[in-house]
Every structure is written in structure tokens, then in C-alpha cells.
C-alpha atoms as a PDB file:
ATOM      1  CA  UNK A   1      62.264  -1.277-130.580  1.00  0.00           C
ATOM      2  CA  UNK A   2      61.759  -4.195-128.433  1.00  0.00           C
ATOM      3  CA  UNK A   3      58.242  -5.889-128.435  1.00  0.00           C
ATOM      4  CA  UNK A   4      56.295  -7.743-126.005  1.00  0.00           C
ATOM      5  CA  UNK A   5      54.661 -10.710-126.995  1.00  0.00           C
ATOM      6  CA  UNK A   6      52.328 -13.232-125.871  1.00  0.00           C
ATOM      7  CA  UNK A   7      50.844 -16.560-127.261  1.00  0.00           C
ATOM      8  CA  UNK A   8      47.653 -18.762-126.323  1.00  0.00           C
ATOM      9  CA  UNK A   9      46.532 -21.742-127.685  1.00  0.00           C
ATOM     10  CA  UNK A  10      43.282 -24.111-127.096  1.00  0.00           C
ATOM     11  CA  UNK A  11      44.232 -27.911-128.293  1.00  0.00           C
ATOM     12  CA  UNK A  12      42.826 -30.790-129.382  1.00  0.00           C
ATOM     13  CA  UNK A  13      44.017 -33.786-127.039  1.00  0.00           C
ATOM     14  CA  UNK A  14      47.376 -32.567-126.668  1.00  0.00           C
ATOM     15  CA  UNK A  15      47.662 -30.612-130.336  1.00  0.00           C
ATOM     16  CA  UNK A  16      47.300 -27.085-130.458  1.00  0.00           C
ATOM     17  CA  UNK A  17      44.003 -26.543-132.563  1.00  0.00           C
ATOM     18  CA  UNK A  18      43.579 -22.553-132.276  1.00  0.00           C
ATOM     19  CA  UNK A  19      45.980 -19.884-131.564  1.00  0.00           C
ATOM     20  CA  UNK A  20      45.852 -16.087-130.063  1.00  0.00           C
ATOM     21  CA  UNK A  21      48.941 -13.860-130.566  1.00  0.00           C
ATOM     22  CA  UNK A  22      49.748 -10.598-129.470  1.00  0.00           C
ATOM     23  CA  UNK A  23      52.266  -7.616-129.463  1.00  0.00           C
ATOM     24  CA  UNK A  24      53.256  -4.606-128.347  1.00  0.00           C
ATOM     25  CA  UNK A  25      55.776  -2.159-129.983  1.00  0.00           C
ATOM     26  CA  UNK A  26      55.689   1.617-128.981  1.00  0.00           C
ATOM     27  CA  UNK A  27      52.471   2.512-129.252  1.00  0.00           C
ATOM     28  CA  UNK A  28      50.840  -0.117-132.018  1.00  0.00           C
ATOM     29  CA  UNK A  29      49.115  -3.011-130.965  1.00  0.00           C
ATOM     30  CA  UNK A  30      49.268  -6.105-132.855  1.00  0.00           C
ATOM     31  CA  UNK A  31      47.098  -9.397-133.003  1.00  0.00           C
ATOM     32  CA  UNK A  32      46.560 -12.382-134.787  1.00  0.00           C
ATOM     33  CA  UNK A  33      44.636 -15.481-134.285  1.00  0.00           C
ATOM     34  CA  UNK A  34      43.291 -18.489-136.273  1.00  0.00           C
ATOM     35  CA  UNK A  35      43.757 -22.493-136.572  1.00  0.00           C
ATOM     36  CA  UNK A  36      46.822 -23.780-135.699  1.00  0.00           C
ATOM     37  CA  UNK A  37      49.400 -24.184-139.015  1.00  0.00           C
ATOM     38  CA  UNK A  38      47.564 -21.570-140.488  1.00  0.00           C
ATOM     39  CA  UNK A  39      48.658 -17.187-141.515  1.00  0.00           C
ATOM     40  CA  UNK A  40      45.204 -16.604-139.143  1.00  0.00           C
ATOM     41  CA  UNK A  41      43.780 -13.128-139.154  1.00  0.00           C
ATOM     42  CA  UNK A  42      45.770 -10.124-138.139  1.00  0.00           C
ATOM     43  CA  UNK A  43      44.429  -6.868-136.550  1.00  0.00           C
ATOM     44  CA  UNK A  44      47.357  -3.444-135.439  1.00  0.00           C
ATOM     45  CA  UNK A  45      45.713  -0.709-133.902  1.00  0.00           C
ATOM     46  CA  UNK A  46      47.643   2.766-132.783  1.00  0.00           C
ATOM     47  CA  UNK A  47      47.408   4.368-129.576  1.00  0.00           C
ATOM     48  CA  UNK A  48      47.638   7.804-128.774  1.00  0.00           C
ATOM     49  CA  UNK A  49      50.630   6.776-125.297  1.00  0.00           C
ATOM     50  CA  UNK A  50      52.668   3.694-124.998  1.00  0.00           C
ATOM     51  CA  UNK A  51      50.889   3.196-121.287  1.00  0.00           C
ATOM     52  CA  UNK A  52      47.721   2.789-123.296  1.00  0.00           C
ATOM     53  CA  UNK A  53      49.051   0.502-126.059  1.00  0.00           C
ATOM     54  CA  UNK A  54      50.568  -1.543-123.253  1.00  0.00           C
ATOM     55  CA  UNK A  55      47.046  -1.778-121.384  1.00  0.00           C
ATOM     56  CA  UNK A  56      45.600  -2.775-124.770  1.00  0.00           C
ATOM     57  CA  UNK A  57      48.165  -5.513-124.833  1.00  0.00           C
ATOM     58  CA  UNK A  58      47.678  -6.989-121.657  1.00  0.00           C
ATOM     59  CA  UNK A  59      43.632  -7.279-121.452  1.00  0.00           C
ATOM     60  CA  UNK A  60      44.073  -9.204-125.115  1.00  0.00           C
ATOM     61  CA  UNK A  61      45.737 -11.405-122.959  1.00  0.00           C
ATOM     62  CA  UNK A  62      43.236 -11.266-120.157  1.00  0.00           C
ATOM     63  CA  UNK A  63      40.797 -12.328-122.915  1.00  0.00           C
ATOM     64  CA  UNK A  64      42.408 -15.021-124.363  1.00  0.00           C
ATOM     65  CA  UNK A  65      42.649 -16.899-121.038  1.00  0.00           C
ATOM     66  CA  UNK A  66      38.680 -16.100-120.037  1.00  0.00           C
ATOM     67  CA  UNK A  67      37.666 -17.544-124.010  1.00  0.00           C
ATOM     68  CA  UNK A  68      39.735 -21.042-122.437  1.00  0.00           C
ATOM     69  CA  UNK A  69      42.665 -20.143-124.592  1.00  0.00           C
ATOM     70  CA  UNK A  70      46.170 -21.343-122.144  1.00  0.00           C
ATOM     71  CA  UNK A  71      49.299 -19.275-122.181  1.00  0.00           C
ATOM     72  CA  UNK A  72      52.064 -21.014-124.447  1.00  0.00           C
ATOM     73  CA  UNK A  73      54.744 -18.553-124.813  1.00  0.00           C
ATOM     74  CA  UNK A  74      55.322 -15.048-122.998  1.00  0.00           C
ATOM     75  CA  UNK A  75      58.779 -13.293-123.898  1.00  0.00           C
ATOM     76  CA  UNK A  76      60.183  -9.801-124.840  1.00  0.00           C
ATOM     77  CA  UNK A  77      61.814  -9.962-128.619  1.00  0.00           C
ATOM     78  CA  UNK A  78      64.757  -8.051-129.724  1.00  0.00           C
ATOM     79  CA  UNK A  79      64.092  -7.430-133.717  1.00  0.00           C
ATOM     80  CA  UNK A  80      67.898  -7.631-134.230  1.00  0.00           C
ATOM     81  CA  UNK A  81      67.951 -10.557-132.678  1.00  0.00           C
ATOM     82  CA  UNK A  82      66.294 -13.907-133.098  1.00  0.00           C
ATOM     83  CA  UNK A  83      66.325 -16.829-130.118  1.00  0.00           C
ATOM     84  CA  UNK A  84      67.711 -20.075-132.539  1.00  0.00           C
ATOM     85  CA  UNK A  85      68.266 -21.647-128.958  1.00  0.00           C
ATOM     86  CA  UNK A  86      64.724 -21.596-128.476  1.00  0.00           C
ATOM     87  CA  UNK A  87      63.644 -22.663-132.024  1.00  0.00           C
ATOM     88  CA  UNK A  88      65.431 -25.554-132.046  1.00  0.00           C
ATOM     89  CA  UNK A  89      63.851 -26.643-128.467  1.00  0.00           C
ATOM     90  CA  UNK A  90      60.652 -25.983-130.151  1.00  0.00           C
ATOM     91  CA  UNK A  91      61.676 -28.153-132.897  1.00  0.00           C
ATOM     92  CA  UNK A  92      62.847 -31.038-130.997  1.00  0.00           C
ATOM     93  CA  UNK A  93      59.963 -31.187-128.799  1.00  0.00           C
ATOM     94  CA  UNK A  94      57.356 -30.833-131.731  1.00  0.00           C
ATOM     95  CA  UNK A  95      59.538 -33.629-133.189  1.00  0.00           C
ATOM     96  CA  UNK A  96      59.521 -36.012-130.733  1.00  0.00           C
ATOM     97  CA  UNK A  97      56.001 -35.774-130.475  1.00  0.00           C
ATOM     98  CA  UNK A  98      55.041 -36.200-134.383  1.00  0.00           C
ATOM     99  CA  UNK A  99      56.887 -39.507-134.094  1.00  0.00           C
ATOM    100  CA  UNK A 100      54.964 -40.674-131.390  1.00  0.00           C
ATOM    101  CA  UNK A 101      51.603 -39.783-132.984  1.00  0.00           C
ATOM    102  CA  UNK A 102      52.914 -41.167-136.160  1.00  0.00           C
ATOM    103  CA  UNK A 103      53.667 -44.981-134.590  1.00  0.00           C
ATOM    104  CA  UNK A 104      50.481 -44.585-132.578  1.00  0.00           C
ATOM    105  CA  UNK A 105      48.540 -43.786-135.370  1.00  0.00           C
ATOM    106  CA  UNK A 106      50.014 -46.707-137.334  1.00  0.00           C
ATOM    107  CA  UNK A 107      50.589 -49.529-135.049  1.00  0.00           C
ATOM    108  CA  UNK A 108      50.956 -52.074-138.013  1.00  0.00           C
ATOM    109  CA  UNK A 109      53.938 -50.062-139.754  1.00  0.00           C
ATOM    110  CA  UNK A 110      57.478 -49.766-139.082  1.00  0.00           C
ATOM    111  CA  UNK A 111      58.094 -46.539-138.901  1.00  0.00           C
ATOM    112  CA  UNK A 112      61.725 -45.968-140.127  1.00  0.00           C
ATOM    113  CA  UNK A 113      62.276 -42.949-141.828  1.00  0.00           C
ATOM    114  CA  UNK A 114      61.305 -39.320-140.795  1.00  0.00           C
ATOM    115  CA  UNK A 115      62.147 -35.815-141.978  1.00  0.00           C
ATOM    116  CA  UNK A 116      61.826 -31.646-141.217  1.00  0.00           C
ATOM    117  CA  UNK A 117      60.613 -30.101-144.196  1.00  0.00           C
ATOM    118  CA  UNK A 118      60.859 -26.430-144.584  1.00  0.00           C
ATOM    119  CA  UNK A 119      61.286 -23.664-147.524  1.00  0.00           C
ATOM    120  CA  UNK A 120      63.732 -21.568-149.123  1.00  0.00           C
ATOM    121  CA  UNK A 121      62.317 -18.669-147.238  1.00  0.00           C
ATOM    122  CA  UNK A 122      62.348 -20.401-144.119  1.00  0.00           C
ATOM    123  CA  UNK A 123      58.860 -19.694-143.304  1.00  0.00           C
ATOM    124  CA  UNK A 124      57.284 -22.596-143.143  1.00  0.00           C
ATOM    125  CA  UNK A 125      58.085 -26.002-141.063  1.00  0.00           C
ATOM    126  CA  UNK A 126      56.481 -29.734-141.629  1.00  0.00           C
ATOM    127  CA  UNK A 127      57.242 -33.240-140.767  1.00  0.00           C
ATOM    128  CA  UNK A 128      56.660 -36.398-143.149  1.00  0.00           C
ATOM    129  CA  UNK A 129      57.735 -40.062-141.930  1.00  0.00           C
ATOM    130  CA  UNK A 130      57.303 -43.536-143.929  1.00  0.00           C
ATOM    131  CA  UNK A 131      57.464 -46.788-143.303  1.00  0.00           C
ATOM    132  CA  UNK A 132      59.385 -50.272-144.619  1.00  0.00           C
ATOM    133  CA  UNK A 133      55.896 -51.269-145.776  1.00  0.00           C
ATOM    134  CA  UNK A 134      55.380 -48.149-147.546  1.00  0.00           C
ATOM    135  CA  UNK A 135      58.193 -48.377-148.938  1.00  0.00           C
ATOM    136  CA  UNK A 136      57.928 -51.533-150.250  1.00  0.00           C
ATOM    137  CA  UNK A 137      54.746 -50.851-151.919  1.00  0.00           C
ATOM    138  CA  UNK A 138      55.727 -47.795-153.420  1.00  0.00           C
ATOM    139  CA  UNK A 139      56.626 -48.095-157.336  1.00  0.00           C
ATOM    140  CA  UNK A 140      58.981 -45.605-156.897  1.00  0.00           C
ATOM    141  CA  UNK A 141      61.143 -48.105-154.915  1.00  0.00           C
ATOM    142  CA  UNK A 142      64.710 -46.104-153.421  1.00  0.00           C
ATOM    143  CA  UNK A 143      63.991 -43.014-155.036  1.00  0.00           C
ATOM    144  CA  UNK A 144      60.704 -42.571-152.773  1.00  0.00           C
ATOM    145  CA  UNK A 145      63.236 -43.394-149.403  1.00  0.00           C
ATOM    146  CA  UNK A 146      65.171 -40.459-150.014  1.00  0.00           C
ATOM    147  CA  UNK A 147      62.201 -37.737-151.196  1.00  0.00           C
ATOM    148  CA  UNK A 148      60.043 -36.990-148.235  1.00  0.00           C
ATOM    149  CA  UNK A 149      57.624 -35.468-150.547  1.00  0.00           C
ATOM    150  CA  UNK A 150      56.813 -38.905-151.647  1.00  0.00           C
ATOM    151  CA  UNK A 151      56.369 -40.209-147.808  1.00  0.00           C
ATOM    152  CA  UNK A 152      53.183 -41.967-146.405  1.00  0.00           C
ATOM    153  CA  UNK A 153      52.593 -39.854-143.358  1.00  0.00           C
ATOM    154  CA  UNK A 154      52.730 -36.740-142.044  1.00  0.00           C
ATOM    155  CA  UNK A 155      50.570 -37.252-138.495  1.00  0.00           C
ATOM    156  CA  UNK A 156      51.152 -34.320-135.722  1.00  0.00           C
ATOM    157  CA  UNK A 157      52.440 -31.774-138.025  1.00  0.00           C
ATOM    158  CA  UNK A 158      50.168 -29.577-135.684  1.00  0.00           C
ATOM    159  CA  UNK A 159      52.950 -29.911-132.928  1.00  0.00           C
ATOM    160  CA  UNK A 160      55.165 -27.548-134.792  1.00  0.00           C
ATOM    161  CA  UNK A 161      52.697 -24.291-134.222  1.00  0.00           C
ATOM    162  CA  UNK A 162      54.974 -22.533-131.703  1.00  0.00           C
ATOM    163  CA  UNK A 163      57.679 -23.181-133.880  1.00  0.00           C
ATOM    164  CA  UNK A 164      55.865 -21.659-136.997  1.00  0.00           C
ATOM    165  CA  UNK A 165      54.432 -18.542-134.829  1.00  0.00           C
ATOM    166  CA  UNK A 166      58.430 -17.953-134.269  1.00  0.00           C
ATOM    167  CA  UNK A 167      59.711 -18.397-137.815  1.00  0.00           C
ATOM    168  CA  UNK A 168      56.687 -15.421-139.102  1.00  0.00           C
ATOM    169  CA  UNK A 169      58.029 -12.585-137.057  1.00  0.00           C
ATOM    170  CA  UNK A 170      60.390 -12.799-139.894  1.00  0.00           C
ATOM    171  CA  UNK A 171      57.440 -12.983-142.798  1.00  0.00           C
ATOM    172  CA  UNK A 172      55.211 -10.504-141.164  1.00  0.00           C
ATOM    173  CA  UNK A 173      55.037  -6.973-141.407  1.00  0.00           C
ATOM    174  CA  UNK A 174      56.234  -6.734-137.957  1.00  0.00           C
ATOM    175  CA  UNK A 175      59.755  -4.970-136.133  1.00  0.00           C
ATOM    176  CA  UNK A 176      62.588  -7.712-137.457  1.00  0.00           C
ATOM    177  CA  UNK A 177      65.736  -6.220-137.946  1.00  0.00           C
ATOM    178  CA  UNK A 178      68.020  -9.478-138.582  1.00  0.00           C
ATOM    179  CA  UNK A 179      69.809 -10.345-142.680  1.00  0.00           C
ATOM    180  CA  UNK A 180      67.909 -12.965-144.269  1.00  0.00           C
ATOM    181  CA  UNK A 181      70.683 -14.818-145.012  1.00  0.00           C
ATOM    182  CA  UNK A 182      71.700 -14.931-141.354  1.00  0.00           C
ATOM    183  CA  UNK A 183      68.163 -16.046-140.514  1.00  0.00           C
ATOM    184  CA  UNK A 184      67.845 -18.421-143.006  1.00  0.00           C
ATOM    185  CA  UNK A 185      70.868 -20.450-142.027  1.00  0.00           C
ATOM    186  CA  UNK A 186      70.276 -20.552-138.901  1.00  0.00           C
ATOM    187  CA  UNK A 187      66.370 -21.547-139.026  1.00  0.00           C
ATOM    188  CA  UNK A 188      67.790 -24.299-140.965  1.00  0.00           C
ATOM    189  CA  UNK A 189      71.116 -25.317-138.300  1.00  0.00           C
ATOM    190  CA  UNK A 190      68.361 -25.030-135.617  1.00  0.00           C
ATOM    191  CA  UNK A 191      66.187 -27.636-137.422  1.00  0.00           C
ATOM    192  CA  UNK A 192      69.070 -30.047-137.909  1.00  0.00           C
ATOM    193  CA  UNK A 193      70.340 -29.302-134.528  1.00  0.00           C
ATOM    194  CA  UNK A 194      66.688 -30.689-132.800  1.00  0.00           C
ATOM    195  CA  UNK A 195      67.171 -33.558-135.300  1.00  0.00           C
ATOM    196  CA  UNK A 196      70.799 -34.444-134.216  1.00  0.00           C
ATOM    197  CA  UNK A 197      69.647 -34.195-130.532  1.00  0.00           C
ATOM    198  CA  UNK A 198      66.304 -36.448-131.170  1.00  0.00           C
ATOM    199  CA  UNK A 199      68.340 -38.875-132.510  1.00  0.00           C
ATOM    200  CA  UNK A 200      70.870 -38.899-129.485  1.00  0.00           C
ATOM    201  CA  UNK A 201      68.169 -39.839-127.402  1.00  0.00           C
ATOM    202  CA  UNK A 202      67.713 -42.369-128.835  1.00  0.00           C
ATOM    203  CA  UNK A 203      64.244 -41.614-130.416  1.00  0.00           C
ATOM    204  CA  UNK A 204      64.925 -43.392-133.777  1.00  0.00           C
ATOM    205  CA  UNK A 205      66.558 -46.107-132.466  1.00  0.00           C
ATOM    206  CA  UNK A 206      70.512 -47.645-132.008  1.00  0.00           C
ATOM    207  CA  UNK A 207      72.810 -49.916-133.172  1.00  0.00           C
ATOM    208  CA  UNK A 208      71.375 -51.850-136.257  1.00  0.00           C
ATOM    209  CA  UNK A 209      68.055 -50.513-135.537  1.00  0.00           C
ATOM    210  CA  UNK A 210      69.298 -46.978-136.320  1.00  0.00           C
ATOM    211  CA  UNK A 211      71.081 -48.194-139.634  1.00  0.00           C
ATOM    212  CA  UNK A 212      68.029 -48.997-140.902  1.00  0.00           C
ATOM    213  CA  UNK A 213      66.499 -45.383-140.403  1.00  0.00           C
ATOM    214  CA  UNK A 214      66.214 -42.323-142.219  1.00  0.00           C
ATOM    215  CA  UNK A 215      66.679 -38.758-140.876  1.00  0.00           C
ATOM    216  CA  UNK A 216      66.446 -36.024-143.609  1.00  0.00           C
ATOM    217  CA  UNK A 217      65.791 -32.146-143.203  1.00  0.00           C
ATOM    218  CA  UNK A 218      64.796 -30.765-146.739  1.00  0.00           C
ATOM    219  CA  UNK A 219      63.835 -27.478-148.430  1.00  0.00           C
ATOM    220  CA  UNK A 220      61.309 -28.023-150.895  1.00  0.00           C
ATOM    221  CA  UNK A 221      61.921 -26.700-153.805  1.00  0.00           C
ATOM    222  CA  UNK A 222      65.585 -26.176-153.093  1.00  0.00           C
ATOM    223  CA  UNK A 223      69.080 -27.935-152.736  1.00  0.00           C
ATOM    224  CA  UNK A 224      69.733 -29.967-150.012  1.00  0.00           C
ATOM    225  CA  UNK A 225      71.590 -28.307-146.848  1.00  0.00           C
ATOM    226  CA  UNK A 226      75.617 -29.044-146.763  1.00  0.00           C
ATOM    227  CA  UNK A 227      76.647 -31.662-144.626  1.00  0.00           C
ATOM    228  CA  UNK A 228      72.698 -32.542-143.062  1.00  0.00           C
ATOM    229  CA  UNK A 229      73.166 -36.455-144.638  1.00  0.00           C
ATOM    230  CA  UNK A 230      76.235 -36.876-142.688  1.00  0.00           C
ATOM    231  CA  UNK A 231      75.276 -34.652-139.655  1.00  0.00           C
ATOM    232  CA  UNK A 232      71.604 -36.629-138.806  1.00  0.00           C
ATOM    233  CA  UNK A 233      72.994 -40.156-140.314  1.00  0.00           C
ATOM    234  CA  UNK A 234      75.124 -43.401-139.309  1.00  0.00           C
ATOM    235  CA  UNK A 235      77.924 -44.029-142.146  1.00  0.00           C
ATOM    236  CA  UNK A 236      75.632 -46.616-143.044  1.00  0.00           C
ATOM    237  CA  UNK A 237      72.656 -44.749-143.913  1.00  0.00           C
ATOM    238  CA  UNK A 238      74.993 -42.173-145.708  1.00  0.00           C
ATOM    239  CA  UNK A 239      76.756 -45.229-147.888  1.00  0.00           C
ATOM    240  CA  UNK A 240      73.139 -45.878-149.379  1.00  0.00           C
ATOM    241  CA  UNK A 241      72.047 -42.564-150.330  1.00  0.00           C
ATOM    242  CA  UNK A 242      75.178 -42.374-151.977  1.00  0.00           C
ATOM    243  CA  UNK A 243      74.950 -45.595-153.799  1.00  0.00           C
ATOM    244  CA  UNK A 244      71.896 -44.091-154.862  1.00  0.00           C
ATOM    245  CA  UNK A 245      72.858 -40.985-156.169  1.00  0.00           C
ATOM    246  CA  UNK A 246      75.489 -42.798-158.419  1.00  0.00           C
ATOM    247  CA  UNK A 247      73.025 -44.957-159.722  1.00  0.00           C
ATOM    248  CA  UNK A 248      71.417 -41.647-161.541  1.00  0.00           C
ATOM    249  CA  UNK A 249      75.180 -41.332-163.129  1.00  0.00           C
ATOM    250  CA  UNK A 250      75.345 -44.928-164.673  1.00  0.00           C
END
């Protein structure tokens, strides 16, 4: 049963601060709304006719836009079918945008390492970045460059909303007809993929400015994706973190 769905934000400078969701399936009505990076509050209502579940639908809508709220998203989902195109261009732009707040936010660092942080479940979706200085403070020396756990920053992790509000049609009790497994990997390809293009652009620098970076996508709690090193890394960067897992077998 295919779904219309709409989402509406009000921001903070150019952040989302508050969402508005809603959808329509048959004839239930279903809304959610809250802070941005948050679960928010969920309401699903049942109509007697589709026609009136639709009409329901839109003046939530109409609503959202007369509280101030502005139209993000607008789209018609499939529940067999999830859009990893559009993920990963949520990513990537959420991405780009975390580094910039993170170097304007710390004009005195050099900020060379960043990473995408997600879950097993693939529910959730974070960014952390460090620094050379932080680095060099840190007591934990190279094991705190390759655990973004350990990182100094995490500014504009409220960029990635949209990108959130797409990975919980999975979580919520909502039409989502997709195998985990297939959903999971490809959250996680999508993630890497916005990454990979980021870098391409340049956005973490070239040359030997980009050997001395860190890209990473992790899953807390988990083990590290196949082949993301290598994928999102120079040979250089890869030679290190290798260096430094043999360390742990002398």
C-alpha cells in the first residue's frame, strides 16, 4: 500500500530545530512531530473513506505551513521499496554541511579527521570530527585517531534530520515491506557512498593535504563495514591504520 508523505521543518539559522511529519496509507492517518534528532510524538487516526483520510492528510499539511513550519520533503513511498539514491544525497549534503559548521565553529583547529556514525540497526545517523590538536592532547594518542567515539566534536549533527526521518520508516510501526538485511546494507553503502563523493569534491582536501585526513563510517557497537578504510581513504591513510592494528599484535 503506497503512502503519501510529507515533511516540515522550522530551523535554527540554517539547522532544522523542529519537525512535522505526516502520512497517509488507506484510510489511517499518521503524524509525528518533535525536535529535530529526536523519536518526537506520534499520533494515527482511522477514517471511515480513503477521500477523508486523504483530506485529513493534506490540511496537517496546510497547518504546518500556517504554524511557520517550511516544506522539506513531499514524496509517495513504496513499502517494498526504499529510495538509497536519495539517502545518500541526504547524507552528503548533511555532510558537507557538519564540516563547515565544525571549522567555523573552531577556527583555531585543524580539522582533519571526520566520520558517519550509525548502528547495527541502522536507525540512527551522527557525525563526529577531530582535530591534529585534539589529537595531540589526547592521552589516548593513535588509538583515539581511529575511534570516533573518542573525537572532539560533533557540531551540525542536526543537518542529518531528513536523513534520520528516512531511515525510521524502517523502525516505526509504519507500511515497510523491505528484508532487514537488504536495508541494512544498503543504509550503510549509501552512507559510504555520500562519503566517497564528499571527498571527490574535494571537501577534505587533496594531494598531501588529504593524506593527512581521516574518513571513517562506523557502527557503534559493531564491526567495521568491509572494504569502507580502503573505499573513503588514500593508500596512505590506509598504511597507518594498518600499522596500527599490528601494533595490538606485537
Amino acid at each position: 500500500m503506497h503512502s503519501n508523505y510529507s515533511l516540515f521543518y522550522t530551523f535554527d539559522g540554517d539547522r532544522p530545530a523542529r519537525f512535522r511529519e505526516a502520512r497517509v496509507f488507506g484510510t489511517t492517518v499518521w503524524t509525528a512531530s518533535g525536535t529535530a534528532m529526536t523519536w518526537g510524538e506520534e499520533t494515527r487516526n482511522d477514517y471511515a473513506r480513503e477521500a477523508e483520510a486523504y483530506a485529513v492528510y493534506l490540511a496537517h499539511g496546510r497547518a504546518a505551513l500556517a504554524d511557520g513550519y517550511v516544506l522539506a520533503r513531499e514524496s509517495v513511498i513504496d513499502p517494498a521499496v526504499f529510495d538509497f539514491a536519495l539517502l545518500q544525497t541526504l547524507v552528503a549534503d548533511a555532510a558537507r554541511l557538519a564540516v563547515e559548521a565544525a571549522r567555523r565553529a573552531h577556527p583555531d583547529q585543524h580539522i582533519d579527521a571526520f566520520a558517519l556514525v550509525s548502528d547495527d540497526s541502522a536507525m540512527t545517523i551522527g557525525c563526529m570530527a577531530n582535530s591534529r590538536e585534539a589529537l595531540a592532547a589526547s592521552e589516548y594518542d593513535e588509538e583515539m585517531l581511529w575511534n570516533p567515539a573518542e573525537w572532539a566534536f560533533d557540531d551540525g549533527g542536526a543537518y542529518f534530520d531528513s536523513a534520520y526521518r528516512l531511515l525510521l520508516q524502517a523502525h516505526r510501526d509504519l507500511p515497510f515491506d523491505m528484508d532487514f538485511a537488504t536495508f541494512r546494507s544498503g543504509v550503510f553503502d549509501a552512507c559510504i557512498a555520500a562519503l566517497a563523493q564528499l571527498d571527490a569534491e574535494g571537501v577534505f582536501g587533496t594531494g598531501a593535504r588529504r593524506d593527512e585526513s581521516v574518513l571513517l563510517f562506523e557502527v557503534s557497537d559493531s564491526e567495521a563495514v568491509e572494504g569502507a578504510m580502503a573505499r573513503l581513504n588514500p593508500p596512505a591513510v590506509v598504511a597507518r591504520f594498518e600499522a596500527w592494528m599490528a601494533s595490538w599484535a606485537d
